[in-house]
C-alpha atoms as a PDB file:
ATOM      1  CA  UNK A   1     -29.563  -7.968 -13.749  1.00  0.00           C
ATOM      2  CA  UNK A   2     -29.483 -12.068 -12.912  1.00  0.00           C
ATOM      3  CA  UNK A   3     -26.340 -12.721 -10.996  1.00  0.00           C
ATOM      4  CA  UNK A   4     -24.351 -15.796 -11.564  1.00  0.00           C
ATOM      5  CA  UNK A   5     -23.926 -18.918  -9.067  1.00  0.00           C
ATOM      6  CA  UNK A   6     -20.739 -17.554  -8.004  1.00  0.00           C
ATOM      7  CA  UNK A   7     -21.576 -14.771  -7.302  1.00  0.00           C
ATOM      8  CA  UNK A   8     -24.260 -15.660  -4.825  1.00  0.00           C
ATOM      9  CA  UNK A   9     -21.546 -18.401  -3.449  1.00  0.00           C
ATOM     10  CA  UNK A  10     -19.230 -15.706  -2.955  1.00  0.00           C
ATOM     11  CA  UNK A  11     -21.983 -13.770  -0.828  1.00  0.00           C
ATOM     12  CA  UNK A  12     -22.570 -16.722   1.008  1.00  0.00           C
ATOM     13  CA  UNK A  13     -19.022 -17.188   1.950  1.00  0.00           C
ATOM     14  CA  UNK A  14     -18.443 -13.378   2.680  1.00  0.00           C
ATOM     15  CA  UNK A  15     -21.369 -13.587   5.183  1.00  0.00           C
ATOM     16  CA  UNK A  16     -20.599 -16.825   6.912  1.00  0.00           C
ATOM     17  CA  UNK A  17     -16.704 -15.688   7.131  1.00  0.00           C
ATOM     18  CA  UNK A  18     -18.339 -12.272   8.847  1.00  0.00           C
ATOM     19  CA  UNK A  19     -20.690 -13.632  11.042  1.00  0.00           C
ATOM     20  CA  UNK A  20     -17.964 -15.879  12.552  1.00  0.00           C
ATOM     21  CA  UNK A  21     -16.067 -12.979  13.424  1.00  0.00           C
ATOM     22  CA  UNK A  22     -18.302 -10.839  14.682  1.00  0.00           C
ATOM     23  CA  UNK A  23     -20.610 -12.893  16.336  1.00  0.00           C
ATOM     24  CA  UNK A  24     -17.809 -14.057  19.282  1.00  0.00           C
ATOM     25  CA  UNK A  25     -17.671 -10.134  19.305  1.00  0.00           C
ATOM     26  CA  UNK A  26     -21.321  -9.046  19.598  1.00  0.00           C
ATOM     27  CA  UNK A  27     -21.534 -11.823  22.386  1.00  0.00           C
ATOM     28  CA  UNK A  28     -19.295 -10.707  24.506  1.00  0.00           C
ATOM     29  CA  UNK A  29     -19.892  -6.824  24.227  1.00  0.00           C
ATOM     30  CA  UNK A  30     -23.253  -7.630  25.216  1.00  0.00           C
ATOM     31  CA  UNK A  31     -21.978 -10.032  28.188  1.00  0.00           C
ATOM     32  CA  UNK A  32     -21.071  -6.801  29.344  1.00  0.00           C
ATOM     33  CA  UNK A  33     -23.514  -4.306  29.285  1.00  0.00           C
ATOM     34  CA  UNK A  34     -26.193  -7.647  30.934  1.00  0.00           C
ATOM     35  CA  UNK A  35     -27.255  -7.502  34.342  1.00  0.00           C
ATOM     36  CA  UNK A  36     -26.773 -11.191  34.419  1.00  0.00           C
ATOM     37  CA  UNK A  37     -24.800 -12.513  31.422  1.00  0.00           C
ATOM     38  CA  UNK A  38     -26.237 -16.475  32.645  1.00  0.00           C
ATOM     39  CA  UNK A  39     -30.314 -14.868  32.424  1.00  0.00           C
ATOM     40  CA  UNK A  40     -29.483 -13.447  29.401  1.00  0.00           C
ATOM     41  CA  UNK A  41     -30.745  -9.823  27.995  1.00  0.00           C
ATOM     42  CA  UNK A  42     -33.854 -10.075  30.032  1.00  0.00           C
ATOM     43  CA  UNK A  43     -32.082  -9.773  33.032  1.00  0.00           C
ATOM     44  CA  UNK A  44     -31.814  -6.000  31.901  1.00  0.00           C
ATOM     45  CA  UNK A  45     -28.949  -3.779  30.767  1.00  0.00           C
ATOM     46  CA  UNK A  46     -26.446  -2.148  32.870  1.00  0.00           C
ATOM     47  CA  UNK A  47     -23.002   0.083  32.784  1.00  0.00           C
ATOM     48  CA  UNK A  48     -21.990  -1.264  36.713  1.00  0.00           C
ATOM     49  CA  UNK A  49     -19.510  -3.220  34.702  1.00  0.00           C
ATOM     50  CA  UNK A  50     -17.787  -1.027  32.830  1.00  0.00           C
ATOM     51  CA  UNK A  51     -17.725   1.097  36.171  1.00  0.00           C
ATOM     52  CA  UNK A  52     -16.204  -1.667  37.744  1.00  0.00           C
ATOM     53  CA  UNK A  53     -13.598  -2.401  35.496  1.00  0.00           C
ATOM     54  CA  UNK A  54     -12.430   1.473  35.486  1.00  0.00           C
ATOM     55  CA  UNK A  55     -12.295   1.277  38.998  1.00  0.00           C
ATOM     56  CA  UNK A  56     -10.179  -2.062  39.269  1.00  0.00           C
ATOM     57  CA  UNK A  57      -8.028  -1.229  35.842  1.00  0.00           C
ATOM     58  CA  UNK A  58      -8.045   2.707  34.827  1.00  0.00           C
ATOM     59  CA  UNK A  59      -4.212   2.328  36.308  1.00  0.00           C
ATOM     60  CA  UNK A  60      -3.717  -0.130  33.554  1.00  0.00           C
ATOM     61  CA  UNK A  61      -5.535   2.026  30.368  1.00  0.00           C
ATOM     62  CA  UNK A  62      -3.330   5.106  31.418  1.00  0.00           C
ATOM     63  CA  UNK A  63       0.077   3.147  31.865  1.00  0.00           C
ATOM     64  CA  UNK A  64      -1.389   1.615  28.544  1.00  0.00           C
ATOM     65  CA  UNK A  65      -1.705   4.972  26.678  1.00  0.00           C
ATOM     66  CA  UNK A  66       1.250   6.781  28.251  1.00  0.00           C
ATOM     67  CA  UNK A  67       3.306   3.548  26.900  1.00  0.00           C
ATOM     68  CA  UNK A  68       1.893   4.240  23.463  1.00  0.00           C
ATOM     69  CA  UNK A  69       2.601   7.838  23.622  1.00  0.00           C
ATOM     70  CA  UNK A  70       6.161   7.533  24.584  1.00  0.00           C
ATOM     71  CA  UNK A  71       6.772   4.586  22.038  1.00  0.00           C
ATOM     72  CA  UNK A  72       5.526   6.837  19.559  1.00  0.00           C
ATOM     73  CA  UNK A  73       7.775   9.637  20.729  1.00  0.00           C
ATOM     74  CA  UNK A  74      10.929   7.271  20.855  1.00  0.00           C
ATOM     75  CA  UNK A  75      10.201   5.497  17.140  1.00  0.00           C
ATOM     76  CA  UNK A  76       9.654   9.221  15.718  1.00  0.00           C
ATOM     77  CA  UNK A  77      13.246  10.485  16.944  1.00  0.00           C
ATOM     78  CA  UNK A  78      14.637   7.116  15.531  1.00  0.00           C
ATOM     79  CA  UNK A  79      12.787   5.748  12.778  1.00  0.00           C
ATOM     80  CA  UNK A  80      12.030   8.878  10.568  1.00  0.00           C
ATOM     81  CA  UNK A  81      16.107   9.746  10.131  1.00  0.00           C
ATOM     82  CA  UNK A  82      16.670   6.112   9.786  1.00  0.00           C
ATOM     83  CA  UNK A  83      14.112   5.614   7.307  1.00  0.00           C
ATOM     84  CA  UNK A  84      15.640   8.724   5.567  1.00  0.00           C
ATOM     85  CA  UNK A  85      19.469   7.639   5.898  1.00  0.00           C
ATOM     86  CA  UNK A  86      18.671   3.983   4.451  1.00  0.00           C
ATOM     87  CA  UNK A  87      16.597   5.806   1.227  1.00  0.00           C
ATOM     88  CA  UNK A  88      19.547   8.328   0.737  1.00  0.00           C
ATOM     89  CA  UNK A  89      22.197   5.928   1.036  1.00  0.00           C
ATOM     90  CA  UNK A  90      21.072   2.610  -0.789  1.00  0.00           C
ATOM     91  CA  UNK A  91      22.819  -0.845  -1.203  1.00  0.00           C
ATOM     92  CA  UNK A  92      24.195  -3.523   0.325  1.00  0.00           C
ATOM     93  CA  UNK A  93      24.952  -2.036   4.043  1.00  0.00           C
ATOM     94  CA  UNK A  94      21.645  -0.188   3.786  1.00  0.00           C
ATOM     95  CA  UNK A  95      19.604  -4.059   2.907  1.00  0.00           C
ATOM     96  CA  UNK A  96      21.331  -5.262   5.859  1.00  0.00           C
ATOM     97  CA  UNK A  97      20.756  -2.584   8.334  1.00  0.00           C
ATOM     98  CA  UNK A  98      16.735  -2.857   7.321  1.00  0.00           C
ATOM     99  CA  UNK A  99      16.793  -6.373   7.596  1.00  0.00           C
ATOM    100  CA  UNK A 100      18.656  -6.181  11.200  1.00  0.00           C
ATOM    101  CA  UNK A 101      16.141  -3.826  12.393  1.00  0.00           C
ATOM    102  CA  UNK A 102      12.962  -5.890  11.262  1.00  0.00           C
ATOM    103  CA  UNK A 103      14.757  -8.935  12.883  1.00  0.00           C
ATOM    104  CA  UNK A 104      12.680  -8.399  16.464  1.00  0.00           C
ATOM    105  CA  UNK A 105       9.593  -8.875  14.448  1.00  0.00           C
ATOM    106  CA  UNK A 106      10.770 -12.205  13.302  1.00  0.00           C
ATOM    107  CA  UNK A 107      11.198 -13.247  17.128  1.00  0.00           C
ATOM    108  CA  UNK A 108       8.609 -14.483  18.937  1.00  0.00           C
ATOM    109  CA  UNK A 109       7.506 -11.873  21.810  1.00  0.00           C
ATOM    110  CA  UNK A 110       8.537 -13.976  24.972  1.00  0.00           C
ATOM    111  CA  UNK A 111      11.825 -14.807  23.300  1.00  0.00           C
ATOM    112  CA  UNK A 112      12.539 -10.670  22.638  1.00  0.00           C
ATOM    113  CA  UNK A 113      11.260 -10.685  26.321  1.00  0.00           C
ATOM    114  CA  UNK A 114      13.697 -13.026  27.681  1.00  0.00           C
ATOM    115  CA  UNK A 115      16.786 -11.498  25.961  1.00  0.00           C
ATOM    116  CA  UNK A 116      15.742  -8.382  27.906  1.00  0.00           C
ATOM    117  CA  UNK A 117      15.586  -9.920  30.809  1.00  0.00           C
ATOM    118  CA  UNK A 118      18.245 -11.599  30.756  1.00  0.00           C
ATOM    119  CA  UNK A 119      20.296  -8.476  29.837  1.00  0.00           C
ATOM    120  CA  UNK A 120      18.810  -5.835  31.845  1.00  0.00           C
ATOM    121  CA  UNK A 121      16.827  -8.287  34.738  1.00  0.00           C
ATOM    122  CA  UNK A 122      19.642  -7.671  37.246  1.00  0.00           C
ATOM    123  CA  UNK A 123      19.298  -3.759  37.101  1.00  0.00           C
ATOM    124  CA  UNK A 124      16.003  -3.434  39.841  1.00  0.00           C
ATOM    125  CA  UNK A 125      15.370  -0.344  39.219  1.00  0.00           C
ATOM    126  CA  UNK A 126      15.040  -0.343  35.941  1.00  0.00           C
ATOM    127  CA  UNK A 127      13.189  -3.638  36.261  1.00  0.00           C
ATOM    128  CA  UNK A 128      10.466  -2.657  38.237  1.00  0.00           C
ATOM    129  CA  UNK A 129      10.326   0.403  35.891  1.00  0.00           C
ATOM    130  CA  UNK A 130       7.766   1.188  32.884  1.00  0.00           C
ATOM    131  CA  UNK A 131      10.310   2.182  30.481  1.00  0.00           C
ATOM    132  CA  UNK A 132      11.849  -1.365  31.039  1.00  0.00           C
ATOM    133  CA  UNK A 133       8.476  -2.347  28.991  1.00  0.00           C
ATOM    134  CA  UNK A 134       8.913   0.484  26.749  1.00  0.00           C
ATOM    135  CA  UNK A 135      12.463  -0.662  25.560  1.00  0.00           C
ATOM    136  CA  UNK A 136      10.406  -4.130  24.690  1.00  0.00           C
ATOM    137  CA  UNK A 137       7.662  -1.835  22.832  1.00  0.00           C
ATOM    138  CA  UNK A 138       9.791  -0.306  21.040  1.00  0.00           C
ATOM    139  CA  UNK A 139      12.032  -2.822  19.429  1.00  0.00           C
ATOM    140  CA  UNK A 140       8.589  -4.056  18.597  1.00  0.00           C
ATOM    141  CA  UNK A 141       7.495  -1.824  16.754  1.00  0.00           C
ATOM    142  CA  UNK A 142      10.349   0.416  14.945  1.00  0.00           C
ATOM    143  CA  UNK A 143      10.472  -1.767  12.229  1.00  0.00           C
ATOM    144  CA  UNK A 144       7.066  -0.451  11.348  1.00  0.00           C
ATOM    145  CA  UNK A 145       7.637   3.304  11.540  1.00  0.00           C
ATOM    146  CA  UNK A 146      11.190   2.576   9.584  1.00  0.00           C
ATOM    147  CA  UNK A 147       9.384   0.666   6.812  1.00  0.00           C
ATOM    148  CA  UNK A 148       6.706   2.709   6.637  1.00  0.00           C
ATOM    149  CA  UNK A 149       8.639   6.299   5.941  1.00  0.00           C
ATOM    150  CA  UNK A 150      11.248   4.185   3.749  1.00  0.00           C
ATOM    151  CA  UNK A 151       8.550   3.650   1.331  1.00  0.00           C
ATOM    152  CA  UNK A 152       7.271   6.667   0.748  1.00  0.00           C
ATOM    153  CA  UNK A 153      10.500   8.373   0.350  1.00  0.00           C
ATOM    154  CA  UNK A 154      11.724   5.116  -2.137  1.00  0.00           C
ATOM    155  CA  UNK A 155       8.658   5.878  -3.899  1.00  0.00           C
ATOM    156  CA  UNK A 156       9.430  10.104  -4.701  1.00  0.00           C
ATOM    157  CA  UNK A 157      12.353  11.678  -6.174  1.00  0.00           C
ATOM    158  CA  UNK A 158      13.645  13.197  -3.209  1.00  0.00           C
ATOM    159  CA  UNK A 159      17.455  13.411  -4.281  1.00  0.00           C
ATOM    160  CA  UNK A 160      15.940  16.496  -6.886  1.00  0.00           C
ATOM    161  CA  UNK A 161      13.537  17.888  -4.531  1.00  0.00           C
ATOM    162  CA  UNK A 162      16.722  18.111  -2.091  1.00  0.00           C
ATOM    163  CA  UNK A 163      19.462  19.612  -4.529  1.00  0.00           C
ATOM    164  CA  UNK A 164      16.425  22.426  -5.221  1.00  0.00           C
ATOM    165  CA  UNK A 165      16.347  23.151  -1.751  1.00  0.00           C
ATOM    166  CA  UNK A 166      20.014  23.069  -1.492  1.00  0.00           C
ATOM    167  CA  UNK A 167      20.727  25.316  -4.505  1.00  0.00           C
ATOM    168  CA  UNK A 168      18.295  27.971  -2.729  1.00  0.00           C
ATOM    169  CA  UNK A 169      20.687  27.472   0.437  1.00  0.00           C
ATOM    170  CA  UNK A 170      19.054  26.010   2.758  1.00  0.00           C
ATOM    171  CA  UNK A 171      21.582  23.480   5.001  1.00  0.00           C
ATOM    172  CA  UNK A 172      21.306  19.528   5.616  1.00  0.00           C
ATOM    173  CA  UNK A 173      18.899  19.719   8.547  1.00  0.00           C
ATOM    174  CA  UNK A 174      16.952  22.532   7.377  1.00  0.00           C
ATOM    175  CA  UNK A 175      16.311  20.199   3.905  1.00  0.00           C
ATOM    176  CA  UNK A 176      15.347  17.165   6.000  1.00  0.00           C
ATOM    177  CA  UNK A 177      13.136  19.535   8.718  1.00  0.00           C
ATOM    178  CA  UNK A 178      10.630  21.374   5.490  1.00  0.00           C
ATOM    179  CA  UNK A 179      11.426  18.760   2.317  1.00  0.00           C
ATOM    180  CA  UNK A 180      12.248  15.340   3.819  1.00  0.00           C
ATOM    181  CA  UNK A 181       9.373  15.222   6.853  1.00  0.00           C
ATOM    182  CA  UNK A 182       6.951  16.818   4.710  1.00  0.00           C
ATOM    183  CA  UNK A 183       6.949  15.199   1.722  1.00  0.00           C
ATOM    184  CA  UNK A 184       7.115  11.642   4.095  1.00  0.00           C
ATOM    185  CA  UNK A 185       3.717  12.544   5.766  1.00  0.00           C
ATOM    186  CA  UNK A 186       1.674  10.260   4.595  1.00  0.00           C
ATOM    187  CA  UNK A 187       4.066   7.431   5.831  1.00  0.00           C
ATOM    188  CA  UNK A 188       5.095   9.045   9.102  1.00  0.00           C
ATOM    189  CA  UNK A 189       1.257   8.902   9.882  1.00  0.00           C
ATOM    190  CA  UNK A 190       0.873   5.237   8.871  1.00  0.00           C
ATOM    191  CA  UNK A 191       3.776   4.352  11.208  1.00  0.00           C
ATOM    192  CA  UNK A 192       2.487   6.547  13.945  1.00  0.00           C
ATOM    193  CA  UNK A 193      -0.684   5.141  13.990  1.00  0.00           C
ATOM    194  CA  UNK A 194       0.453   1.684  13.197  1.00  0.00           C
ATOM    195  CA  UNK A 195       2.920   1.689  16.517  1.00  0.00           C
ATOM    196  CA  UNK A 196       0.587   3.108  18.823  1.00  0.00           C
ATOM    197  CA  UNK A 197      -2.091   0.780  18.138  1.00  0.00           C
ATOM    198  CA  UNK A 198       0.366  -2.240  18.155  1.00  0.00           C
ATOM    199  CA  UNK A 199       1.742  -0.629  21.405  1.00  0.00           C
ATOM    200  CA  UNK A 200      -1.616  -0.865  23.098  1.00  0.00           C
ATOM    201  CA  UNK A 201      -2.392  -3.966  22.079  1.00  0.00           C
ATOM    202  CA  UNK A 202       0.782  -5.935  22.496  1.00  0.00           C
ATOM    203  CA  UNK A 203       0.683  -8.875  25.103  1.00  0.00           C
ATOM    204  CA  UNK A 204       3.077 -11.529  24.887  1.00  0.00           C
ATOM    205  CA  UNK A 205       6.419  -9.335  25.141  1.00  0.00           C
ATOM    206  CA  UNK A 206       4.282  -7.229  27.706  1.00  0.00           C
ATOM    207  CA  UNK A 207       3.129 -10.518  29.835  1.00  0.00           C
ATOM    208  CA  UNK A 208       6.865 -11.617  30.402  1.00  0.00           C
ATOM    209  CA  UNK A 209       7.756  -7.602  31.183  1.00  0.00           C
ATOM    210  CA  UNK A 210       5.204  -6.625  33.392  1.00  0.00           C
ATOM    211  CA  UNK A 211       5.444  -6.617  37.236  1.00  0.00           C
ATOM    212  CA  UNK A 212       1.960  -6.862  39.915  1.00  0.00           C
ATOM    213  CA  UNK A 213       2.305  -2.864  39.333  1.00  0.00           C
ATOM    214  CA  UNK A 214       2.992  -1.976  35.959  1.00  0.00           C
ATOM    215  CA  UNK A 215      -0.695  -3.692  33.723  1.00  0.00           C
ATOM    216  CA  UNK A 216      -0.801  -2.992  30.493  1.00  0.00           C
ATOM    217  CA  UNK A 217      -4.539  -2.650  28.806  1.00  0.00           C
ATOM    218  CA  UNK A 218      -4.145  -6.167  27.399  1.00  0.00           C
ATOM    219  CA  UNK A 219      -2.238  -7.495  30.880  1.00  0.00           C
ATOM    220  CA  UNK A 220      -5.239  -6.348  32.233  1.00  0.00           C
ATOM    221  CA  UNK A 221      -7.570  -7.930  30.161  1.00  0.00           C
ATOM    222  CA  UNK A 222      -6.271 -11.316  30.934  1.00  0.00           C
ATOM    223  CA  UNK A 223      -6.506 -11.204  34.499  1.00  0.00           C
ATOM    224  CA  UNK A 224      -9.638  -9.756  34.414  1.00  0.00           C
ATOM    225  CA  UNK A 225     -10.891 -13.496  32.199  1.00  0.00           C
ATOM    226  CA  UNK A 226      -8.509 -15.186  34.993  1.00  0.00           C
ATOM    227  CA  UNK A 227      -9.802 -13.523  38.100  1.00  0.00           C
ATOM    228  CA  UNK A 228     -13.100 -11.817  37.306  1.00  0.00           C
ATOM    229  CA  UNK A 229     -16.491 -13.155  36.862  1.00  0.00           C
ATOM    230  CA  UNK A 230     -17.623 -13.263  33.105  1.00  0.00           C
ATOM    231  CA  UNK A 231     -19.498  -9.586  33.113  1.00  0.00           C
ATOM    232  CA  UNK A 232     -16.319  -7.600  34.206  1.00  0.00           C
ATOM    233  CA  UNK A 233     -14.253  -9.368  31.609  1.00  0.00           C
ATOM    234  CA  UNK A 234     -16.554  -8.353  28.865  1.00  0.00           C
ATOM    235  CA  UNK A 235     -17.010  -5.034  30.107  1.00  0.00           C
ATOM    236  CA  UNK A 236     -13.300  -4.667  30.309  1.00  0.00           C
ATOM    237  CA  UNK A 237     -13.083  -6.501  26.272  1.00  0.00           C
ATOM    238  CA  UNK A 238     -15.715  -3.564  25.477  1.00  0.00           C
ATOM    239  CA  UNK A 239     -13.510  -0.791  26.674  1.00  0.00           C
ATOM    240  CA  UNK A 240     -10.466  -2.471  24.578  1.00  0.00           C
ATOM    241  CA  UNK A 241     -12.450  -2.336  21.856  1.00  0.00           C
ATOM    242  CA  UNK A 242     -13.449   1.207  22.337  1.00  0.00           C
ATOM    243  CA  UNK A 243      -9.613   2.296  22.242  1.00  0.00           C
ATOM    244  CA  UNK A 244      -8.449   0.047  19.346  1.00  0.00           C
ATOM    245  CA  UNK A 245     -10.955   0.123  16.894  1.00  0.00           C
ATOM    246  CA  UNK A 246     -10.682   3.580  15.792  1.00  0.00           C
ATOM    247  CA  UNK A 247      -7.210   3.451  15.612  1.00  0.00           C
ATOM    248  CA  UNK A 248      -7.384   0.640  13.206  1.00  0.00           C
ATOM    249  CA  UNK A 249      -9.846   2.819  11.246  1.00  0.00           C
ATOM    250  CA  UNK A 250      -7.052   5.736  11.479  1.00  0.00           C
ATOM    251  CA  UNK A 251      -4.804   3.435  10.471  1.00  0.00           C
ATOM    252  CA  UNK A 252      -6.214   1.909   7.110  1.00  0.00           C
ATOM    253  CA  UNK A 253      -6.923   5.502   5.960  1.00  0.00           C
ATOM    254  CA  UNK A 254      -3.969   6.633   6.725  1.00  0.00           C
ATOM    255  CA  UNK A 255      -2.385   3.276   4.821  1.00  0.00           C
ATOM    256  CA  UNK A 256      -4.726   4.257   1.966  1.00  0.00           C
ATOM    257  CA  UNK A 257      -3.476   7.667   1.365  1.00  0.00           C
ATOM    258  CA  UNK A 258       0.225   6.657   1.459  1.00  0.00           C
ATOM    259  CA  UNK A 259      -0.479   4.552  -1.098  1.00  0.00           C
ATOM    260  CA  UNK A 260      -2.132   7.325  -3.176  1.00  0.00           C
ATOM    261  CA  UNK A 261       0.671   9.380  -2.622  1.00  0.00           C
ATOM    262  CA  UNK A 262       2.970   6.440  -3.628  1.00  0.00           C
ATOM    263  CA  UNK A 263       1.249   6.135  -6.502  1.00  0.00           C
END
């Protein structure tokens, strides 16, 4: 079959578009499994780095993942009854109570950073604290968990599935603990997985947070670039990758098969 001229520009551009984003990538995952990033791969390859930088900043992955953990716990509690009150009672109040809690996502980080310090700066021991970064976190990132469970219960006739459940007795929690949560899977996973990647990865709310003692993964990352020579840094951007990527893998399936189930 002869393909068209646009269809080999379209190639062209796909592959030109990829290798500019991956390339940068490549480069500095190999940076740091080189002996000598400067001499190049013949200088041999090596895991010293990535030794290093577990050594220097396995504080920093753990308060990293315990931070995504417990935002995940807190945006659960909160965003799956929220989503569920804001499907079951729809209208005007309901529009503006979803557009007041995606408001933090229309704020720039440091400016959501300096509201909480300015609110909660003077309280030193919460300060100095990690939940004080896990408040920031999670204002962050509740918009997605609500948004995400709100449609997939907008898209399902769960009024009917609820009056079944009702008519067979079962009470108001019991309805929302084996119809509601159920039947919202697919979204509750999306959310999940989108706020514990986003909590791992956020910086700019995290950079104004942080204190000497409390580095986040991404923190960590930057003052490895600012302090480190080049190999450490790259071995450190290696080990980010190895966390994040398959949790954007998780997440686009798990996005794919809410929207089945939407559908």
């Amino acid at each position: 079959m002869k393909r068209s001229f646009a269809w080999w520009l379209q190639c062209a551009v796909t592959l030109v578009i990829a290798a500019f984003l991956l390339v940068p990538a490549i480069q500095s995952i190999l940076a740091g499994v080189t002996a000598n990033y400067f001499r190049g791969l013949s200088s041999g390859l090596t895991l010293k780095w990535i030794g290093q930088v577990w050594e220097l900043y396995s504080s920093s992955i753990f308060l990293s993942i315990w931070l995504a953990i417990a935002c995940l716990a807190v945006t659960l509690v909160i965003g799956v009854p929220a989503a569920y009150a804001l499907a079951r009672n729809p209208g005007r109040v309901s529009r503006m109570l979803e557009e007041f809690i995606s408001l933090p996502l229309a704020v720039p980080g440091l400016a959501l950073a300096l509201a909480l310090l300015q609110l909660y700066g003077t309280l030193s021991g919460f300060r100095t604290s990690w939940t004080f970064i896990l408040v920031g976190h999670v204002l962050y990132t509740l918009p997605f968990m609500v948004r995400s469970v709100l449609a997939v219960l907008m898209a399902m006739d769960f009024r009917s599935l609820e009056e079944s459940a009702a008519t067979l007795g079962a009470s108001a929690f019991t309805r929302f603990r084996t119809v509601i949560i159920p039947n919202a899977m697919p979204g509750i996973l999306a959310g999940a997985l989108t706020v514990v990647t986003l909590s791992i990865g956020e910086f700019n709310l995290t950079w104004m947070l942080h204190t000497p003692y409390l580095k986040t993964l991404p923190v960590g990352l930057a003052d490895s670039y600012a302090s480190m020579r080049l190999e450490v840094a790259s071995a450190y951007t290696l080990v980010f990758f190895a966390m994040i990527v398959p949790l954007l893998m998780a997440m686009q399936w798990a996005s794919a098969r809410a929207q089945r189930i939407a559908q």
